[in-house]
PDB file of N, CA and C in Angstrom:
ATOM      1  N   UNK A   1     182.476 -37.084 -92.468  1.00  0.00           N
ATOM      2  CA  UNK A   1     182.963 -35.901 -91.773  1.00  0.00           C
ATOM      3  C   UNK A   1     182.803 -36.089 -90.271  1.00  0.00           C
ATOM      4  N   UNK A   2     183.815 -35.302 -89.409  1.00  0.00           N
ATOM      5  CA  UNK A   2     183.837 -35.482 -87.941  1.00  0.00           C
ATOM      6  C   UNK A   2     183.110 -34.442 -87.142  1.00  0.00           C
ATOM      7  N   UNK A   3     182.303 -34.107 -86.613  1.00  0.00           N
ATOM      8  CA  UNK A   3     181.895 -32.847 -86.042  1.00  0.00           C
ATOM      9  C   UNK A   3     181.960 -33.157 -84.198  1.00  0.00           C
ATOM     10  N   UNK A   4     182.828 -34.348 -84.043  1.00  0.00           N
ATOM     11  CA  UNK A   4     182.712 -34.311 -82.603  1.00  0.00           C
ATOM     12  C   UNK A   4     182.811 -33.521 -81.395  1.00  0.00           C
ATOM     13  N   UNK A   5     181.586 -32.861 -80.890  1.00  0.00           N
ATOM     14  CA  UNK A   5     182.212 -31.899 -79.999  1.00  0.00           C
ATOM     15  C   UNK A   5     181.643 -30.346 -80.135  1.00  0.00           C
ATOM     16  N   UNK A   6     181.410 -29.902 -82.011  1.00  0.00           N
ATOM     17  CA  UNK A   6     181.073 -28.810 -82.902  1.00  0.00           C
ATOM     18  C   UNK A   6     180.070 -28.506 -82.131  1.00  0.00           C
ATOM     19  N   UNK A   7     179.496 -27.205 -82.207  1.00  0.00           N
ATOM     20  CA  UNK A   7     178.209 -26.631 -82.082  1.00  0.00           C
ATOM     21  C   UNK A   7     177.663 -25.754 -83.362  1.00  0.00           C
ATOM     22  N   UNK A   8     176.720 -26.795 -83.464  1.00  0.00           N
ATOM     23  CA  UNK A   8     176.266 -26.210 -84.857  1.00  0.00           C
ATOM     24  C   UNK A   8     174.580 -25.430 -84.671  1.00  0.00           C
ATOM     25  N   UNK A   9     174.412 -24.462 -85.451  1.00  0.00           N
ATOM     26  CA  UNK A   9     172.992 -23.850 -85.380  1.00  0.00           C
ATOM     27  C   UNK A   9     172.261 -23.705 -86.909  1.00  0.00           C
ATOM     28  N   UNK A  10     171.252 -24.311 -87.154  1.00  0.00           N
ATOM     29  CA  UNK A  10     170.830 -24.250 -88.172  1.00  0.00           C
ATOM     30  C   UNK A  10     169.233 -23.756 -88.125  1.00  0.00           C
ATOM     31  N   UNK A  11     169.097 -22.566 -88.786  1.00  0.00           N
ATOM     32  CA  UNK A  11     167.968 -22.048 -88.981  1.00  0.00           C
ATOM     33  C   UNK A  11     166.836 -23.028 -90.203  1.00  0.00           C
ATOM     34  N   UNK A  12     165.574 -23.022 -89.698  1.00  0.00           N
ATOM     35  CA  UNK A  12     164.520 -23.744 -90.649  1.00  0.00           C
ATOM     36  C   UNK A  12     165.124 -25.065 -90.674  1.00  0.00           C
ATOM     37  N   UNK A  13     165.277 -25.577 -88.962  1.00  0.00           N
ATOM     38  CA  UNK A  13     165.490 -27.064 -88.771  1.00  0.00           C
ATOM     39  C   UNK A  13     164.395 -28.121 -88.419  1.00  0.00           C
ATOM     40  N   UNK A  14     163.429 -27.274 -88.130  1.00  0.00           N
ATOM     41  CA  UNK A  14     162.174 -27.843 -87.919  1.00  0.00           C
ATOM     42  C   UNK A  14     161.830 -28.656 -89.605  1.00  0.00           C
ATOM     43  N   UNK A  15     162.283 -28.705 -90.466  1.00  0.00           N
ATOM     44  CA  UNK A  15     161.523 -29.001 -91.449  1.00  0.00           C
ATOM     45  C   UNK A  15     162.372 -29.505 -92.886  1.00  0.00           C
ATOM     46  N   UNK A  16     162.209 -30.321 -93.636  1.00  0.00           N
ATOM     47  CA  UNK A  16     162.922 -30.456 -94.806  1.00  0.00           C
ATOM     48  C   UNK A  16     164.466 -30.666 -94.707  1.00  0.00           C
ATOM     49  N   UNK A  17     165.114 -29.650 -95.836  1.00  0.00           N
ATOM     50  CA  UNK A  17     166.440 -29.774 -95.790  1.00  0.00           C
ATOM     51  C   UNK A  17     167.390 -29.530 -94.422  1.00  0.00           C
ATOM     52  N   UNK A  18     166.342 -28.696 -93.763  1.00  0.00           N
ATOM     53  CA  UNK A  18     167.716 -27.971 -92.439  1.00  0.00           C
ATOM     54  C   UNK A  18     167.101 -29.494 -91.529  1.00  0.00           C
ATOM     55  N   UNK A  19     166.049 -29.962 -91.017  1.00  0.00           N
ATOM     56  CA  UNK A  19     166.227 -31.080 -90.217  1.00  0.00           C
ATOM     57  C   UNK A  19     166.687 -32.478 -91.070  1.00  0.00           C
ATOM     58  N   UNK A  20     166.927 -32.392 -91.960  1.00  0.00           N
ATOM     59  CA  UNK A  20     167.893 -33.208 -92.847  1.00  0.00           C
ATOM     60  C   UNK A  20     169.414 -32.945 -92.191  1.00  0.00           C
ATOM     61  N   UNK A  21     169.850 -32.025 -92.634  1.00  0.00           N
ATOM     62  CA  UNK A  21     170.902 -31.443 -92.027  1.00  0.00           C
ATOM     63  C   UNK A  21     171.289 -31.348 -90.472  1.00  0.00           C
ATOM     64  N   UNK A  22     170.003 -31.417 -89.688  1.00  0.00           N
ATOM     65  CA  UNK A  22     170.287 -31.080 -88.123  1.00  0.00           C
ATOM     66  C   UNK A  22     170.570 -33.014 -88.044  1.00  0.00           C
ATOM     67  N   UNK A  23     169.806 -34.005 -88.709  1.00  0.00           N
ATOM     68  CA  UNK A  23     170.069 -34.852 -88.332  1.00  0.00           C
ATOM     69  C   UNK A  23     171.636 -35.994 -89.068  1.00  0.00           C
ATOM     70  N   UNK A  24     171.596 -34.973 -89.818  1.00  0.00           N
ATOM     71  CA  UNK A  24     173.365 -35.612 -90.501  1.00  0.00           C
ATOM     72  C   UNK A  24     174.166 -35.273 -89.520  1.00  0.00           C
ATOM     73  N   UNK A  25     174.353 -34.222 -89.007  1.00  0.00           N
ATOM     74  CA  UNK A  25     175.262 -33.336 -88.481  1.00  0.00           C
ATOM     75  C   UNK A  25     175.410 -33.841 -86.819  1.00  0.00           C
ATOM     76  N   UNK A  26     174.354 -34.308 -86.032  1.00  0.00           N
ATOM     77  CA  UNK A  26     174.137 -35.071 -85.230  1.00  0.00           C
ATOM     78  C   UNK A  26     174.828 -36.174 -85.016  1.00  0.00           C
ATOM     79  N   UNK A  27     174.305 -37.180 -86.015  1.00  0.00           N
ATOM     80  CA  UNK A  27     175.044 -38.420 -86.704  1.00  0.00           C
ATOM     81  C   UNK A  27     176.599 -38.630 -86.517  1.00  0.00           C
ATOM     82  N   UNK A  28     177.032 -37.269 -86.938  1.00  0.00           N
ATOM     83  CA  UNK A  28     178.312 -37.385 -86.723  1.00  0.00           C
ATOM     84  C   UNK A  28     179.007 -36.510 -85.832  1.00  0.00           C
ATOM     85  N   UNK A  29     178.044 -36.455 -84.393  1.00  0.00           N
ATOM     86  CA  UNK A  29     178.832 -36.018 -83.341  1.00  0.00           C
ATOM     87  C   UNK A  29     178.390 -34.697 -82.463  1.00  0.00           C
ATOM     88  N   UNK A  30     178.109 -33.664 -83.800  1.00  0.00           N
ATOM     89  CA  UNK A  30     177.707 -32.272 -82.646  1.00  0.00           C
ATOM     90  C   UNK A  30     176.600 -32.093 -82.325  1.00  0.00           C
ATOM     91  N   UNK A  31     176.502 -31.148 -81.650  1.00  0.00           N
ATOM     92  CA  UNK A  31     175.270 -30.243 -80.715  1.00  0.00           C
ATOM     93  C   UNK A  31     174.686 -29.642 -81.552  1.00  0.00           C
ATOM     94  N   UNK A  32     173.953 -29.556 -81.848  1.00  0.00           N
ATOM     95  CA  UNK A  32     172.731 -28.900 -82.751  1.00  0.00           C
ATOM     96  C   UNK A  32     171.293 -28.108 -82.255  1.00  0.00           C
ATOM     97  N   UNK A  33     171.545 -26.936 -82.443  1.00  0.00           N
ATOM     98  CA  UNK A  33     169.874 -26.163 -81.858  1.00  0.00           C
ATOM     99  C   UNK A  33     169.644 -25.721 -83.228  1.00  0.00           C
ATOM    100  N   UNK A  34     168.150 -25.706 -83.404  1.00  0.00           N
ATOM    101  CA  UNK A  34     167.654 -25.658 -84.514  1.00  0.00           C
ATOM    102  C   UNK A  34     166.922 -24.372 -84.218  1.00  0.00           C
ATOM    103  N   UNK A  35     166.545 -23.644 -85.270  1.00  0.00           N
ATOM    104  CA  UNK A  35     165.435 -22.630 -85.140  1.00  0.00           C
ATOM    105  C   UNK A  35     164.576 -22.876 -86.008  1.00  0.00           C
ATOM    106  N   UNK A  36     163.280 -22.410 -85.591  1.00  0.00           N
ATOM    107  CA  UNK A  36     161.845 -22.720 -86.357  1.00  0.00           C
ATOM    108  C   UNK A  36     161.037 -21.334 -85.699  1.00  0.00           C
ATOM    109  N   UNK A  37     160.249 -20.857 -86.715  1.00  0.00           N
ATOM    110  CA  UNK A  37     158.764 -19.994 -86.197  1.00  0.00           C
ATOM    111  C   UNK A  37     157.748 -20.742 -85.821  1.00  0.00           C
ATOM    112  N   UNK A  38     157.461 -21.794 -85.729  1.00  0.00           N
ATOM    113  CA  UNK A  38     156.462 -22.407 -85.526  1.00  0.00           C
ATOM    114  C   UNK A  38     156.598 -23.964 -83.996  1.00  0.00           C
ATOM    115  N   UNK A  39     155.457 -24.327 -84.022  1.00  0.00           N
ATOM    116  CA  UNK A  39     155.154 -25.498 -83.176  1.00  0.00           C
ATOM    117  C   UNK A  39     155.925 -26.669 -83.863  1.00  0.00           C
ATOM    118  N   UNK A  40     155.964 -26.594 -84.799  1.00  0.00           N
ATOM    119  CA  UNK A  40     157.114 -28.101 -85.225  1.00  0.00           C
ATOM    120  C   UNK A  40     158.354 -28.221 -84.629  1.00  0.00           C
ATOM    121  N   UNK A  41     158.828 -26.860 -84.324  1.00  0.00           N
ATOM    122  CA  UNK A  41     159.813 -26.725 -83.896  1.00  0.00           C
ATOM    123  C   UNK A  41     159.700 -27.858 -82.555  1.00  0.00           C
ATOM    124  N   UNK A  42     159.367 -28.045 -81.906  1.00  0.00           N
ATOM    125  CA  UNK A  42     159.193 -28.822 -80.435  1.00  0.00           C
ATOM    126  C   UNK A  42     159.140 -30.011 -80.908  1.00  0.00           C
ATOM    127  N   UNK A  43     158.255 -30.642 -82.126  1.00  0.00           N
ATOM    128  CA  UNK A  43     158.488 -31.732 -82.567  1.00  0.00           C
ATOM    129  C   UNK A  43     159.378 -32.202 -83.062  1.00  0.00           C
ATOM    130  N   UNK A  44     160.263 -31.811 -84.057  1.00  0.00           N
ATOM    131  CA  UNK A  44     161.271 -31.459 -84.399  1.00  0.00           C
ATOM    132  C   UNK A  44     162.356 -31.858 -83.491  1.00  0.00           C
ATOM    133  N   UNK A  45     162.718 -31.606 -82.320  1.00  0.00           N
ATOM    134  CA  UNK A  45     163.901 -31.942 -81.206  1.00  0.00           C
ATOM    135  C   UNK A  45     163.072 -32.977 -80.456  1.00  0.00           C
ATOM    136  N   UNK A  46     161.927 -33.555 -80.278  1.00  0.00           N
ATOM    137  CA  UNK A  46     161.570 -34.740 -80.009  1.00  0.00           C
ATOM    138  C   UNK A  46     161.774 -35.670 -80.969  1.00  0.00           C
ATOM    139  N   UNK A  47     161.653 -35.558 -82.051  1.00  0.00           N
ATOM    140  CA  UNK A  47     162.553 -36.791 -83.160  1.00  0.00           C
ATOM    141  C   UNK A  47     163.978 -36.984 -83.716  1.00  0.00           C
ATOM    142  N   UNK A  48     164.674 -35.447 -83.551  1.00  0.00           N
ATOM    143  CA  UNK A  48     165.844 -35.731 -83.887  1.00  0.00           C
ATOM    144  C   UNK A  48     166.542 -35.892 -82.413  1.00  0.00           C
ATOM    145  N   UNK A  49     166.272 -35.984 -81.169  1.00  0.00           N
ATOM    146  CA  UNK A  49     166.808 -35.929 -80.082  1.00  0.00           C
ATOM    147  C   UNK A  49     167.186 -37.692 -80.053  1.00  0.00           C
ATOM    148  N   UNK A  50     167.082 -38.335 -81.025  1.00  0.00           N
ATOM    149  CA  UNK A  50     167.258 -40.292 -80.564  1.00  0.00           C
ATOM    150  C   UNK A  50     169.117 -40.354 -81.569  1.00  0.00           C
ATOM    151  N   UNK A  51     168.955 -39.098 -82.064  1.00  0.00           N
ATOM    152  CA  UNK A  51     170.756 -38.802 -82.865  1.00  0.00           C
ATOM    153  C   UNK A  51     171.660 -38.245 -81.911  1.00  0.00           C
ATOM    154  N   UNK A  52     171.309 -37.371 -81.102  1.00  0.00           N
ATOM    155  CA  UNK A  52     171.926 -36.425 -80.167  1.00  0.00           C
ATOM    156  C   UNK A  52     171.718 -35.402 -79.596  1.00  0.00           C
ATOM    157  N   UNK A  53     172.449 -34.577 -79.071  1.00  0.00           N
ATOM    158  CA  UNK A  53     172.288 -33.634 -78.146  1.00  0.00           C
ATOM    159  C   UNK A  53     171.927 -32.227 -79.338  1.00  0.00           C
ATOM    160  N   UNK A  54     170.160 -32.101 -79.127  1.00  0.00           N
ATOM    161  CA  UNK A  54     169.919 -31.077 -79.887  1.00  0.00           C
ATOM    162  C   UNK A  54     168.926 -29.999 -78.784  1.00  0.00           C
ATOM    163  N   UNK A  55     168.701 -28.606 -79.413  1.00  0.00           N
ATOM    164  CA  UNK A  55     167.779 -27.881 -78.524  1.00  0.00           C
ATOM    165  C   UNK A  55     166.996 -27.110 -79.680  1.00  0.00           C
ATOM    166  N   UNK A  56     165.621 -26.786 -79.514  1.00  0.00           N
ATOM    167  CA  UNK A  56     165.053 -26.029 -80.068  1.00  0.00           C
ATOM    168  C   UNK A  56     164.677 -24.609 -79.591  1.00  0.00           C
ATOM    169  N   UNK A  57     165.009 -23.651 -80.600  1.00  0.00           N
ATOM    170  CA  UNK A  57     164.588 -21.983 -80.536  1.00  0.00           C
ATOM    171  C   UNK A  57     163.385 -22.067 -81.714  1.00  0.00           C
ATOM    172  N   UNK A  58     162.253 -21.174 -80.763  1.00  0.00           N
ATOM    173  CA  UNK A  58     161.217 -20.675 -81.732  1.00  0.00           C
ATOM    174  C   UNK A  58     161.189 -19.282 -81.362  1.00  0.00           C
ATOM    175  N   UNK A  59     161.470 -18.977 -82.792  1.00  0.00           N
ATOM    176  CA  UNK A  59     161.306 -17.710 -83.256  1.00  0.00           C
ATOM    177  C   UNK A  59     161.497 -17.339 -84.703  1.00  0.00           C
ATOM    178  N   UNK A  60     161.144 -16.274 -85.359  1.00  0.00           N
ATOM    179  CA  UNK A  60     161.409 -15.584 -86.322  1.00  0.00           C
ATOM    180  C   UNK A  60     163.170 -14.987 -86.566  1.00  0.00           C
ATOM    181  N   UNK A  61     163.687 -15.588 -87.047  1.00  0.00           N
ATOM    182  CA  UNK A  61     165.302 -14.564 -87.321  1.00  0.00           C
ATOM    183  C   UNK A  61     165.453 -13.293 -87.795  1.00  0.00           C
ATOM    184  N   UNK A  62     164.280 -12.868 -88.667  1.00  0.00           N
ATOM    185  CA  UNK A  62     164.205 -11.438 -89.264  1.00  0.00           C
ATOM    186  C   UNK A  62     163.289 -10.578 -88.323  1.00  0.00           C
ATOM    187  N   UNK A  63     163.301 -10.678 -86.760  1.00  0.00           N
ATOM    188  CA  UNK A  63     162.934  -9.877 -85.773  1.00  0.00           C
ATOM    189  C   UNK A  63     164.416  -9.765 -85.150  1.00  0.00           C
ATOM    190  N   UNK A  64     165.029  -8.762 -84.720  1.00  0.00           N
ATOM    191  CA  UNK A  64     166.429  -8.886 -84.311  1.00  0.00           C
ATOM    192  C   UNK A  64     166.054  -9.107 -82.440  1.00  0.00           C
ATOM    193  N   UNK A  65     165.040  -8.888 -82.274  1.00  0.00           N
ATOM    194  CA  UNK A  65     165.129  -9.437 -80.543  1.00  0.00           C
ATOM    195  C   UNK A  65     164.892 -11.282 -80.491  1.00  0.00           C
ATOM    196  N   UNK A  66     164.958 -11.651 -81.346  1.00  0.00           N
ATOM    197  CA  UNK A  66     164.897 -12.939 -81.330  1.00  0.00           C
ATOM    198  C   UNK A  66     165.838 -13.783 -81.444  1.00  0.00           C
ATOM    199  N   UNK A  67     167.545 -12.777 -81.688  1.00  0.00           N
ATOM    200  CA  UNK A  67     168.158 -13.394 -82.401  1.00  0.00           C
ATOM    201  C   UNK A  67     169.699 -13.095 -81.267  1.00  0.00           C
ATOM    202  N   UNK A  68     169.217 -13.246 -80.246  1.00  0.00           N
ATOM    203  CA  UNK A  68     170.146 -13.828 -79.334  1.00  0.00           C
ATOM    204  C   UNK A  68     170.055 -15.282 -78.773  1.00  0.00           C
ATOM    205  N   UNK A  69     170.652 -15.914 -79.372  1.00  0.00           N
ATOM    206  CA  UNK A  69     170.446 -17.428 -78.745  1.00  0.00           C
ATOM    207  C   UNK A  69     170.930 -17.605 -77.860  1.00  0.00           C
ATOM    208  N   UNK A  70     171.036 -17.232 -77.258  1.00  0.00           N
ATOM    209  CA  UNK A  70     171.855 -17.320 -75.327  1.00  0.00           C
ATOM    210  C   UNK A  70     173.379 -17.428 -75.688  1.00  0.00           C
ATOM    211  N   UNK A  71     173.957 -16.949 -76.727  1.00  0.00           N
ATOM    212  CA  UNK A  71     175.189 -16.700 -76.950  1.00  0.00           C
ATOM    213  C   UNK A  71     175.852 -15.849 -76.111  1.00  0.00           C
ATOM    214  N   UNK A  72     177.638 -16.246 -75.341  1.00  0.00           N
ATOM    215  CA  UNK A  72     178.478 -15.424 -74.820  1.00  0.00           C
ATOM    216  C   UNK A  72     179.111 -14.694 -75.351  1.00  0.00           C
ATOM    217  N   UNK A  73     179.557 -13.968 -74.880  1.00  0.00           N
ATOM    218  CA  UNK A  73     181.071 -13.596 -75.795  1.00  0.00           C
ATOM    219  C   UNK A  73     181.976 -13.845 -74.917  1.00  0.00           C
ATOM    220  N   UNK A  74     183.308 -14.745 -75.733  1.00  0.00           N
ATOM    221  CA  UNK A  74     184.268 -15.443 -74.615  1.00  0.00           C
ATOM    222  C   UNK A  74     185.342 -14.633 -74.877  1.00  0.00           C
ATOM    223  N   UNK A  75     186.360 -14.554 -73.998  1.00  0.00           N
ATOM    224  CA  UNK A  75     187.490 -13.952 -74.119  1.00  0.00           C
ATOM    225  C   UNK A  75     188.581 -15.423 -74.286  1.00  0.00           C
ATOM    226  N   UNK A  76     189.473 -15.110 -74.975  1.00  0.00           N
ATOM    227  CA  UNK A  76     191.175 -16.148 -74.798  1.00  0.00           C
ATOM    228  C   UNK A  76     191.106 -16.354 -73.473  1.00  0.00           C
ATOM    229  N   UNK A  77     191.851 -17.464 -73.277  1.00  0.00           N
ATOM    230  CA  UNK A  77     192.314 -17.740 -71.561  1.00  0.00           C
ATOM    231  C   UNK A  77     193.478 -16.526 -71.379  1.00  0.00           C
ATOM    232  N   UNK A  78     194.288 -16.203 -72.268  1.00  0.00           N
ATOM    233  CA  UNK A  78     195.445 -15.389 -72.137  1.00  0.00           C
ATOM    234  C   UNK A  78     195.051 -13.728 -72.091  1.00  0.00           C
ATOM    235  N   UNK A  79     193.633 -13.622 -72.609  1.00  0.00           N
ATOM    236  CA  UNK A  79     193.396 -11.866 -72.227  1.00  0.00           C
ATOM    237  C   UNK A  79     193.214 -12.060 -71.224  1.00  0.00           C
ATOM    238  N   UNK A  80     194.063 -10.191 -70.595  1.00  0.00           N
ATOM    239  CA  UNK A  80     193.771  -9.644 -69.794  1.00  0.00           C
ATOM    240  C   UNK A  80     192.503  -8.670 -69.527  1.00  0.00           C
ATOM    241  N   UNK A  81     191.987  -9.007 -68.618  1.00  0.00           N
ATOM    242  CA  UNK A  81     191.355  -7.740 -67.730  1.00  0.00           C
ATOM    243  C   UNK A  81     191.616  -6.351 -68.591  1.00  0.00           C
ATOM    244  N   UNK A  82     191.314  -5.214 -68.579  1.00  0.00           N
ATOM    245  CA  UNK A  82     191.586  -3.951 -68.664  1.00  0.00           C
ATOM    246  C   UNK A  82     191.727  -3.502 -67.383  1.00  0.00           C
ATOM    247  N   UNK A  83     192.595  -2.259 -67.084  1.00  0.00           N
ATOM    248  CA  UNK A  83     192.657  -1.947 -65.523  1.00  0.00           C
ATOM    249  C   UNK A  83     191.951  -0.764 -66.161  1.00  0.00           C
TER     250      UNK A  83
END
């Protein structure tokens, strides 16, 4: 599979199947931030960082202030403004 370019986010990447996954997904091309509750998390993007461009979030997902990952909201190039 091609993910060149993708931005992918995978929760419980610090560990097991999801840093299994953060590092397939890597492998073949995308950006990957992982989330973890814990200190592995930091370890975690120091070992999968030799695959690619990854970042780590620590936090809990079932706290909802935690669960803005520095996400935008983009508009089309073709919307307009509102007057």
């Amino acid at each position: 599979m091609e993910f060149q370019g993708q931005n992918i986010l995978i929760t419980g990447g610090n560990s097991g199947i999801g840093k299994s996954a953060a590092a397939a997904f890597l492998k073949a091309g995308a950006k990957v931030k992982i989330i973890g509750r814990d200190e592995k998390t930091a370890d975690a993007v120091g070992e999968l960082s030799f695959f690619g461009a990854v970042r780590g979030l620590c936090g809990d997902i079932r706290r909802p202030e935690n669960c803005r990952f520095g996400a935008r909201k983009r508009r089309p190039k073709t919307a307009r403004r509102p007057r």
